[in-house]
N, C-alpha and C. Protein backbone atom coordinates (compact mmCIF):
# COMPACT_ATOMS: atom_id res chain seq x y z
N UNK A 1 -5.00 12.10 20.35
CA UNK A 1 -4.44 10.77 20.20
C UNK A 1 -5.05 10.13 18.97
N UNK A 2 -4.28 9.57 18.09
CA UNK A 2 -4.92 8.92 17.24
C UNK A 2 -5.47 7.58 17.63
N UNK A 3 -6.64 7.43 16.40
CA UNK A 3 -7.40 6.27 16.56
C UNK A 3 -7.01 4.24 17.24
N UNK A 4 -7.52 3.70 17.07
CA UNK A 4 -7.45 2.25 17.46
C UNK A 4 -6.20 1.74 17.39
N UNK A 5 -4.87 2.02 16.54
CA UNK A 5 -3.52 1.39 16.66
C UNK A 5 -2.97 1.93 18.11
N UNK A 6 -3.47 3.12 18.55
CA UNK A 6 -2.58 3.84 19.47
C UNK A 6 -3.45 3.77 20.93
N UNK A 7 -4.74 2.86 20.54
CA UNK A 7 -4.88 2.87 22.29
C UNK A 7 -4.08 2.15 23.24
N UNK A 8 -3.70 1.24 22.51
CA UNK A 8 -2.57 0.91 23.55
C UNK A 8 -1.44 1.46 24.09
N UNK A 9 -1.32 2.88 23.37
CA UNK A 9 -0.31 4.06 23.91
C UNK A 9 -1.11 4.71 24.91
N UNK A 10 -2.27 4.50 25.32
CA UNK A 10 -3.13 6.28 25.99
C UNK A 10 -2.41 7.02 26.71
N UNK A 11 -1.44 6.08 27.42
CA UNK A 11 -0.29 6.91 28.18
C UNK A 11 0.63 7.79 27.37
N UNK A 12 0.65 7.37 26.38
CA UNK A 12 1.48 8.84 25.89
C UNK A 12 1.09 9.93 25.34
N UNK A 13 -0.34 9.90 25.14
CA UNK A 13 -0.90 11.29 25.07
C UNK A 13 -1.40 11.51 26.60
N UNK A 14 -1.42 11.13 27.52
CA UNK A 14 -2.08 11.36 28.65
C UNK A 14 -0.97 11.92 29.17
N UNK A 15 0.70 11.33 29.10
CA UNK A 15 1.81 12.50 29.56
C UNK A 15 1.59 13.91 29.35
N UNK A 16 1.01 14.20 28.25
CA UNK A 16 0.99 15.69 28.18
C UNK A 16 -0.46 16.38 28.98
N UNK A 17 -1.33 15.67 29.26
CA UNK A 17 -2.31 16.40 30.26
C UNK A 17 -2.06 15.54 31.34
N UNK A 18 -0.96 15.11 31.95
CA UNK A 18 -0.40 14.40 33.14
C UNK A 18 -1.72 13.31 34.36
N UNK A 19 -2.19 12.83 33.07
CA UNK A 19 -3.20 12.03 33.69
C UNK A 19 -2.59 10.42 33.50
N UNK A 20 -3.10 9.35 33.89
CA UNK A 20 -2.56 8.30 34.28
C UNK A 20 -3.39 7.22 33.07
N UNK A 21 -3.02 5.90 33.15
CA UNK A 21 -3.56 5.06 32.21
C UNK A 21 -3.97 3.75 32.84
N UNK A 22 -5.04 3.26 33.07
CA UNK A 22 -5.01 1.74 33.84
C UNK A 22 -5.71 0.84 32.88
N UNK A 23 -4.97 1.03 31.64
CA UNK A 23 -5.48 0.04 30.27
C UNK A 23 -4.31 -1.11 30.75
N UNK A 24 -5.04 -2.23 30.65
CA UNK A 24 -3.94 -3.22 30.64
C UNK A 24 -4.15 -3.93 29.44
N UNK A 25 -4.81 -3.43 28.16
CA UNK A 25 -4.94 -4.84 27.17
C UNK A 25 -4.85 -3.46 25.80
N UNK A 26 -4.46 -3.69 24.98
CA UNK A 26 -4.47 -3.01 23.55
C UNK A 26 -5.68 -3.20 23.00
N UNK A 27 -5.43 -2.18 21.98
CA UNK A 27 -7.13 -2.05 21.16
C UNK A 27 -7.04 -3.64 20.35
N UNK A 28 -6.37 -4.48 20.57
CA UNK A 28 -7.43 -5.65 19.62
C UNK A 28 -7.06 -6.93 20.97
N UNK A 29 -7.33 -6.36 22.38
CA UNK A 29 -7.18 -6.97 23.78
C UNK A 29 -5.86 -7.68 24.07
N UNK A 30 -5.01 -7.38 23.60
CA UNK A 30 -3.92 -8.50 23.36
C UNK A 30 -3.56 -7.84 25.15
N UNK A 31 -2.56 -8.52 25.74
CA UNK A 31 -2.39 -8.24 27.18
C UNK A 31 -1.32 -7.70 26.65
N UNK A 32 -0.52 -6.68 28.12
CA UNK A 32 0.18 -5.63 28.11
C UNK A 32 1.10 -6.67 28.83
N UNK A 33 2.47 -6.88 27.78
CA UNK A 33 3.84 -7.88 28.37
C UNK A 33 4.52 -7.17 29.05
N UNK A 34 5.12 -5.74 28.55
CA UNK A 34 5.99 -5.08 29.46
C UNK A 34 6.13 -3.71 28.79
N UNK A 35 6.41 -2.23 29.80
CA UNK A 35 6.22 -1.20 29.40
C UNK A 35 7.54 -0.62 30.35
N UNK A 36 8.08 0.36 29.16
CA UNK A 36 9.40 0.91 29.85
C UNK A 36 9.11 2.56 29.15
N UNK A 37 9.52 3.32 29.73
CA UNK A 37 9.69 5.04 29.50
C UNK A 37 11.17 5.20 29.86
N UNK A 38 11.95 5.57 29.11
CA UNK A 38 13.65 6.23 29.75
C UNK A 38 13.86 7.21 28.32
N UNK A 39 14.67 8.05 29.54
CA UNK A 39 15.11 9.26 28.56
C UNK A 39 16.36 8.99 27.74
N UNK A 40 16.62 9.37 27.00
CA UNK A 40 17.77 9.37 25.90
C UNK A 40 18.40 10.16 25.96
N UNK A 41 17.86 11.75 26.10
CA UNK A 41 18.83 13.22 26.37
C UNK A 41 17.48 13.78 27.02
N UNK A 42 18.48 15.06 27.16
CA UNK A 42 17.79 15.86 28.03
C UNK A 42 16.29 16.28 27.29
N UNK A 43 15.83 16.20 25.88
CA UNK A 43 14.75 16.67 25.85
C UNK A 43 13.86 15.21 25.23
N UNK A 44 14.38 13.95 25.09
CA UNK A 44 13.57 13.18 24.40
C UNK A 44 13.52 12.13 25.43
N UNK A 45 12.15 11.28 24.94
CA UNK A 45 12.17 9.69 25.59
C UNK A 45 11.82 8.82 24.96
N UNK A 46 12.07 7.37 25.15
CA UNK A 46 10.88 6.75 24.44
C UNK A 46 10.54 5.96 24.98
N UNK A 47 9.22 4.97 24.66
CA UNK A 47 8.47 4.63 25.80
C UNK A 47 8.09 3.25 24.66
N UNK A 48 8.20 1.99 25.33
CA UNK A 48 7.70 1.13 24.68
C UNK A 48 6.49 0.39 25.20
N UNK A 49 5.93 -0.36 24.56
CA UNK A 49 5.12 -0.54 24.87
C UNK A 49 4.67 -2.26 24.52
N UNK A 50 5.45 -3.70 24.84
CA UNK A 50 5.06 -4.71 23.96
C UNK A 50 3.84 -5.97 24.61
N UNK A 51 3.10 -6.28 23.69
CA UNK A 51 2.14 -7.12 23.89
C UNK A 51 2.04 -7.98 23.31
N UNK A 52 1.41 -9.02 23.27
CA UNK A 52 1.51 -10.29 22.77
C UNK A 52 1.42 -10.24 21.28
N UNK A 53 0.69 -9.54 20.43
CA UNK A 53 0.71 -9.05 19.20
C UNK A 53 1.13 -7.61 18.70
N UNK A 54 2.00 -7.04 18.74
CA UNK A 54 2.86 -5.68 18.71
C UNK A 54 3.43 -5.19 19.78
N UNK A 55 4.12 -4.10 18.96
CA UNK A 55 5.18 -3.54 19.76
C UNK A 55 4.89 -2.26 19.23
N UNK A 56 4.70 -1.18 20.67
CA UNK A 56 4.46 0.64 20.12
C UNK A 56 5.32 1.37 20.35
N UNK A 57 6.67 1.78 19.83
CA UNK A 57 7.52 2.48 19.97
C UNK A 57 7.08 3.67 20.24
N UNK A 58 7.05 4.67 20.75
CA UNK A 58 6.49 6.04 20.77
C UNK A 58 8.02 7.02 21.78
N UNK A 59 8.56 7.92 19.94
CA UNK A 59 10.00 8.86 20.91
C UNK A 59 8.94 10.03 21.09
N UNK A 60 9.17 10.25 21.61
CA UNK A 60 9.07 12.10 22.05
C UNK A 60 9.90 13.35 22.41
N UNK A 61 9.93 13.93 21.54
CA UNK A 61 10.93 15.36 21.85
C UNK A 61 10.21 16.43 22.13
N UNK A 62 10.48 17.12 22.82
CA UNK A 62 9.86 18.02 23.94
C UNK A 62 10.65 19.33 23.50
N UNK A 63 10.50 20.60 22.28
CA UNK A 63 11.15 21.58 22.36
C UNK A 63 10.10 22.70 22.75
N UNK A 64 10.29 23.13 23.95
CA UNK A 64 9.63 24.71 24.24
C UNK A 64 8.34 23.94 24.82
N UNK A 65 7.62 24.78 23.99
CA UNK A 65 5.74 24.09 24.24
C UNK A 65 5.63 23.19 23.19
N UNK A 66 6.02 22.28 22.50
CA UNK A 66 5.83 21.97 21.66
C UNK A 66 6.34 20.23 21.95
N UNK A 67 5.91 19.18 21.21
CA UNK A 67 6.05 17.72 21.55
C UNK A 67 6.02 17.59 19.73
N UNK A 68 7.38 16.99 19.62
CA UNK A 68 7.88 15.86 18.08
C UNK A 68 7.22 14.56 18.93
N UNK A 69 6.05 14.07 18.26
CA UNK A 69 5.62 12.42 18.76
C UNK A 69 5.90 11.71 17.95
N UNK A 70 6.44 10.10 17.63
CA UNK A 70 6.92 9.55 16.59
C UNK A 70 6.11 8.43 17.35
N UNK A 71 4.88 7.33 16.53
CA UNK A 71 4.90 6.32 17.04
C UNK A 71 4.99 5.33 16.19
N UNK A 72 5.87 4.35 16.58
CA UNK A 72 6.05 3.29 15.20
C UNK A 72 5.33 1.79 15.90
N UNK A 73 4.21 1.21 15.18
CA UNK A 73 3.72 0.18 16.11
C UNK A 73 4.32 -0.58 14.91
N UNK A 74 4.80 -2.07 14.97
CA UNK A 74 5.00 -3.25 14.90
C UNK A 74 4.12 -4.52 15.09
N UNK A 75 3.63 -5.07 14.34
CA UNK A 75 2.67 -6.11 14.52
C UNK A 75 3.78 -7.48 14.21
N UNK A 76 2.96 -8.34 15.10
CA UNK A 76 3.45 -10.16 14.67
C UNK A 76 3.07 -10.43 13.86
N UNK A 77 4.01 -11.32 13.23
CA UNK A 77 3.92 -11.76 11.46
C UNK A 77 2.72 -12.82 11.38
N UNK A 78 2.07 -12.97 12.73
CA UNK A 78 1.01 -13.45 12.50
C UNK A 78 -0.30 -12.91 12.47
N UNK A 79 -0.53 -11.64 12.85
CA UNK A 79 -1.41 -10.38 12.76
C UNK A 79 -1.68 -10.44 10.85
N UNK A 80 -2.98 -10.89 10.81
CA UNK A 80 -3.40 -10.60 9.35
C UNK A 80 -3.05 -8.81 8.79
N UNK A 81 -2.67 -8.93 7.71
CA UNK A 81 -2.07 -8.09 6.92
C UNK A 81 -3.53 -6.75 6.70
N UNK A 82 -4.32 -7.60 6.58
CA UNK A 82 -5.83 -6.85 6.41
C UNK A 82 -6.40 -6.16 7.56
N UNK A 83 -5.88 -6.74 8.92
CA UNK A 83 -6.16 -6.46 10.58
C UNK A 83 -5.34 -4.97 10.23
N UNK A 84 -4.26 -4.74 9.84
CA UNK A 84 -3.32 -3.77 9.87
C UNK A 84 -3.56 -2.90 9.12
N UNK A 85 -4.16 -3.21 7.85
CA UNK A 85 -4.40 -2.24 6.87
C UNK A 85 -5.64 -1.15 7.50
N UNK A 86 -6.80 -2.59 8.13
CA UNK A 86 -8.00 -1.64 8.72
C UNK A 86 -7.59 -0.67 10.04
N UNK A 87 -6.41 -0.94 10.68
CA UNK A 87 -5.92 -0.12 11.46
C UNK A 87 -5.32 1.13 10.91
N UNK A 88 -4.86 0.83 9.83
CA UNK A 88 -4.22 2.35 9.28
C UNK A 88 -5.47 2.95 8.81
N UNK A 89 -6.03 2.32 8.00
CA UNK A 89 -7.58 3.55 7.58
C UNK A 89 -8.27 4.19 8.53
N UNK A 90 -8.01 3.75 9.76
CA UNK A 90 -8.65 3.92 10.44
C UNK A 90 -8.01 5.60 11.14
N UNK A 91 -6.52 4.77 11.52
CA UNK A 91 -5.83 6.48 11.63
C UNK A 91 -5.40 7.81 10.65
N UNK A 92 -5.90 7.24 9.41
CA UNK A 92 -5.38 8.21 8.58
C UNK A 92 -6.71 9.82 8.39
N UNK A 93 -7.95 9.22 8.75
CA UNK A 93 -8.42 10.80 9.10
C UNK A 93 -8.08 11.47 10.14
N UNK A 94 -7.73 11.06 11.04
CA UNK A 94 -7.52 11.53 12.56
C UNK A 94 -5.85 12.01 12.12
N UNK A 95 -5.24 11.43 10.98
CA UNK A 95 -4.16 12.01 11.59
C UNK A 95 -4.02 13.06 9.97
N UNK A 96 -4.50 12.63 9.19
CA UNK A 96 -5.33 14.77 8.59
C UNK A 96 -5.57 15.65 9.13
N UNK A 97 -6.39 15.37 10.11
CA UNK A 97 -7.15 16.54 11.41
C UNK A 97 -6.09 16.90 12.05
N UNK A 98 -4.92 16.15 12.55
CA UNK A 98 -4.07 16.38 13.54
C UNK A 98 -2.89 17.13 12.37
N UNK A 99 -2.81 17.13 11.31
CA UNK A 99 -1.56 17.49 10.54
C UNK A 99 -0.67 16.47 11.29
N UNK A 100 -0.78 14.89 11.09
CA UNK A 100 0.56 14.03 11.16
C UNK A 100 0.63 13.89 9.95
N UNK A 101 1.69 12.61 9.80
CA UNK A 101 2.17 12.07 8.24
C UNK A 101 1.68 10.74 9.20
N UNK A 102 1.43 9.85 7.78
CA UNK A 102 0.80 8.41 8.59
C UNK A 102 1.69 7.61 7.32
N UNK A 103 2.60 6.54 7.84
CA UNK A 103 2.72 5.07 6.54
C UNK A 103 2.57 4.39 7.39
N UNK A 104 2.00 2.86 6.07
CA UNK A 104 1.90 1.86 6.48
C UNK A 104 2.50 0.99 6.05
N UNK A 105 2.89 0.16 6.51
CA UNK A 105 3.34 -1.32 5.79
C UNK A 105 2.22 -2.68 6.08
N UNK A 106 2.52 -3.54 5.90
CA UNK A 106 1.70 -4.59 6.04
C UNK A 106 1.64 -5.22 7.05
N UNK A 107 3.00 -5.09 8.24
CA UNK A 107 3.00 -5.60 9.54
C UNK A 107 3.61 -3.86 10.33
N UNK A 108 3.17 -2.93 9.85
CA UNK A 108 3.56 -1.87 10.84
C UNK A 108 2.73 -0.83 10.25
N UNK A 109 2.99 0.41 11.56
CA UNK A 109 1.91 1.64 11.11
C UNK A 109 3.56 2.95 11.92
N UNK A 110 3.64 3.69 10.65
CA UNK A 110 4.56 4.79 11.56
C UNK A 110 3.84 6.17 11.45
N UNK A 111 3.53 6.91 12.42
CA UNK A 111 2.73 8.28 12.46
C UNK A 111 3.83 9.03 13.26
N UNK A 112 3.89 10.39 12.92
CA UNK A 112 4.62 11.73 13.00
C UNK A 112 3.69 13.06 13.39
N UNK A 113 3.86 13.30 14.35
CA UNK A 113 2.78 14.29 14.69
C UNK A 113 3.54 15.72 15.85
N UNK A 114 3.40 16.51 15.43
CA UNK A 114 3.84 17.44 16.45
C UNK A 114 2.38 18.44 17.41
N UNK A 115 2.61 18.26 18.69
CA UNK A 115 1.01 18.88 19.15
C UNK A 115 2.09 19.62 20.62
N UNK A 116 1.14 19.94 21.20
CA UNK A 116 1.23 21.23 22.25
C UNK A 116 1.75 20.11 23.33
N UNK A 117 2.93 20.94 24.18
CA UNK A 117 3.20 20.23 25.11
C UNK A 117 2.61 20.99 26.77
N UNK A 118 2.10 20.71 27.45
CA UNK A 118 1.42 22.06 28.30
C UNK A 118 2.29 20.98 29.72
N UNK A 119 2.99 20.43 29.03
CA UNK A 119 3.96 19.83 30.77
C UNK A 119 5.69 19.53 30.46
N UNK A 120 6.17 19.70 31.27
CA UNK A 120 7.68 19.99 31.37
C UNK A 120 8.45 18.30 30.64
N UNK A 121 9.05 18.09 30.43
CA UNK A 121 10.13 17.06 29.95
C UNK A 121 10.25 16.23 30.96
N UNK A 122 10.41 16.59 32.19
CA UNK A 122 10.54 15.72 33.50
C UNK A 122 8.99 15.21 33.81
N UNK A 123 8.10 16.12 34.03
CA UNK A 123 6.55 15.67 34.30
C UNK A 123 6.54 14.69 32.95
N UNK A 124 6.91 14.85 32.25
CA UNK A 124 6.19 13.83 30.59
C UNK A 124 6.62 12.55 31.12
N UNK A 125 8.18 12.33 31.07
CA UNK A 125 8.80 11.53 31.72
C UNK A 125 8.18 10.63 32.51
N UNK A 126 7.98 11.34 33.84
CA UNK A 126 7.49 11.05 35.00
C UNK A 126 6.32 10.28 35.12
N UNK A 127 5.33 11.00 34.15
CA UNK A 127 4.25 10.04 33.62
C UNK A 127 4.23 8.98 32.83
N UNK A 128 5.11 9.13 31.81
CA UNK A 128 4.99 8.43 30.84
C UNK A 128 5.65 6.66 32.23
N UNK A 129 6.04 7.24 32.79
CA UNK A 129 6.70 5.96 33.73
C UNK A 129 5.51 5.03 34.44
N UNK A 130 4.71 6.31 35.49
CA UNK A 130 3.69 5.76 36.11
C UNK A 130 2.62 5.22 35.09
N UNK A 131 2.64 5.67 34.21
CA UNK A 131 1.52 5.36 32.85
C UNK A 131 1.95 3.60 32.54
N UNK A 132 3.47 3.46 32.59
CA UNK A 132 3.54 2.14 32.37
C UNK A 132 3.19 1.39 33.37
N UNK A 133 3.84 1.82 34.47
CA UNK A 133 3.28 0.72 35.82
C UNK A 133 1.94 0.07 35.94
N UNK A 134 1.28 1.12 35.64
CA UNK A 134 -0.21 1.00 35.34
C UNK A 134 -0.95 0.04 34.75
N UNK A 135 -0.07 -0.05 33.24
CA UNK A 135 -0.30 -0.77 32.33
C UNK A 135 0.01 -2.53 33.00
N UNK A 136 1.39 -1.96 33.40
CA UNK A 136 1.19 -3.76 33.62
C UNK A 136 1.25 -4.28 34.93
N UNK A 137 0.01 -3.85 35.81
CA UNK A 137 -0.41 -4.21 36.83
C UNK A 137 -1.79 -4.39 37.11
């Protein structure tokens, strides 16, 4: 999982080792407003994730053993520009190590990463669901 923009995802790397998430606040504490997982087709989902200061889009495509992760976070135009920048420096070694692609903009961060999927499309799913409940309870 990459660094500090994406703890407020943990659930979506935790779909793939089908473990659960009981974070209710994002890495800069903002509270967890509302979290949805639904599938799109048979091999993708996406899972949002919004809080009082961003929004974490995260699709996932699921071919074979293998997971396409796309996460696009969104910050409020009131989130300092510099808050965002230190968030991308922050993911851009981690996502070297990982072979993602990382951009940034000044109110967003989009990372591309493909890693091992060791659970089925339905289990990802499945989690990625209970992972939200989690979140906002």
């Amino acid at each position: 999982m990459l660094k500090k923009a994406f703890l407020i995802s943990a659930a979506a790397t935790l779909v793939f080792s089908g473990c659960g998430s009981d974070n209710s606040t994002s890495a800069s504490g903002s509270k967890v407003l509302s979290c949805s997982a639904n599938a799109t087709s048979d091999d993708t989902f996406i899972m949002e994730v919004v809080t009082e200061n961003s929004t974490l889009t995260t699709t996932t495509t699921i071919a074979g053993n293998l997971a396409n992760i796309e996460y696009d976070v969104s910050y409020a135009p009131d989130v300092p520009v510099a808050y965002v920048q230190q968030e991308c420096e922050a993911n851009k070694q981690e996502a070297q190590e990982k072979n993602a692609q990382i951009v940034c903009g000044d109110h967003s961060i989009n990372i591309k990463e493909v890693a091992p999927a060791n659970i089925s499309f339905e289990d990802a799913l499945k989690s990625a669901v209970n992972s939200c409940r989690q979140m906002i309870h």
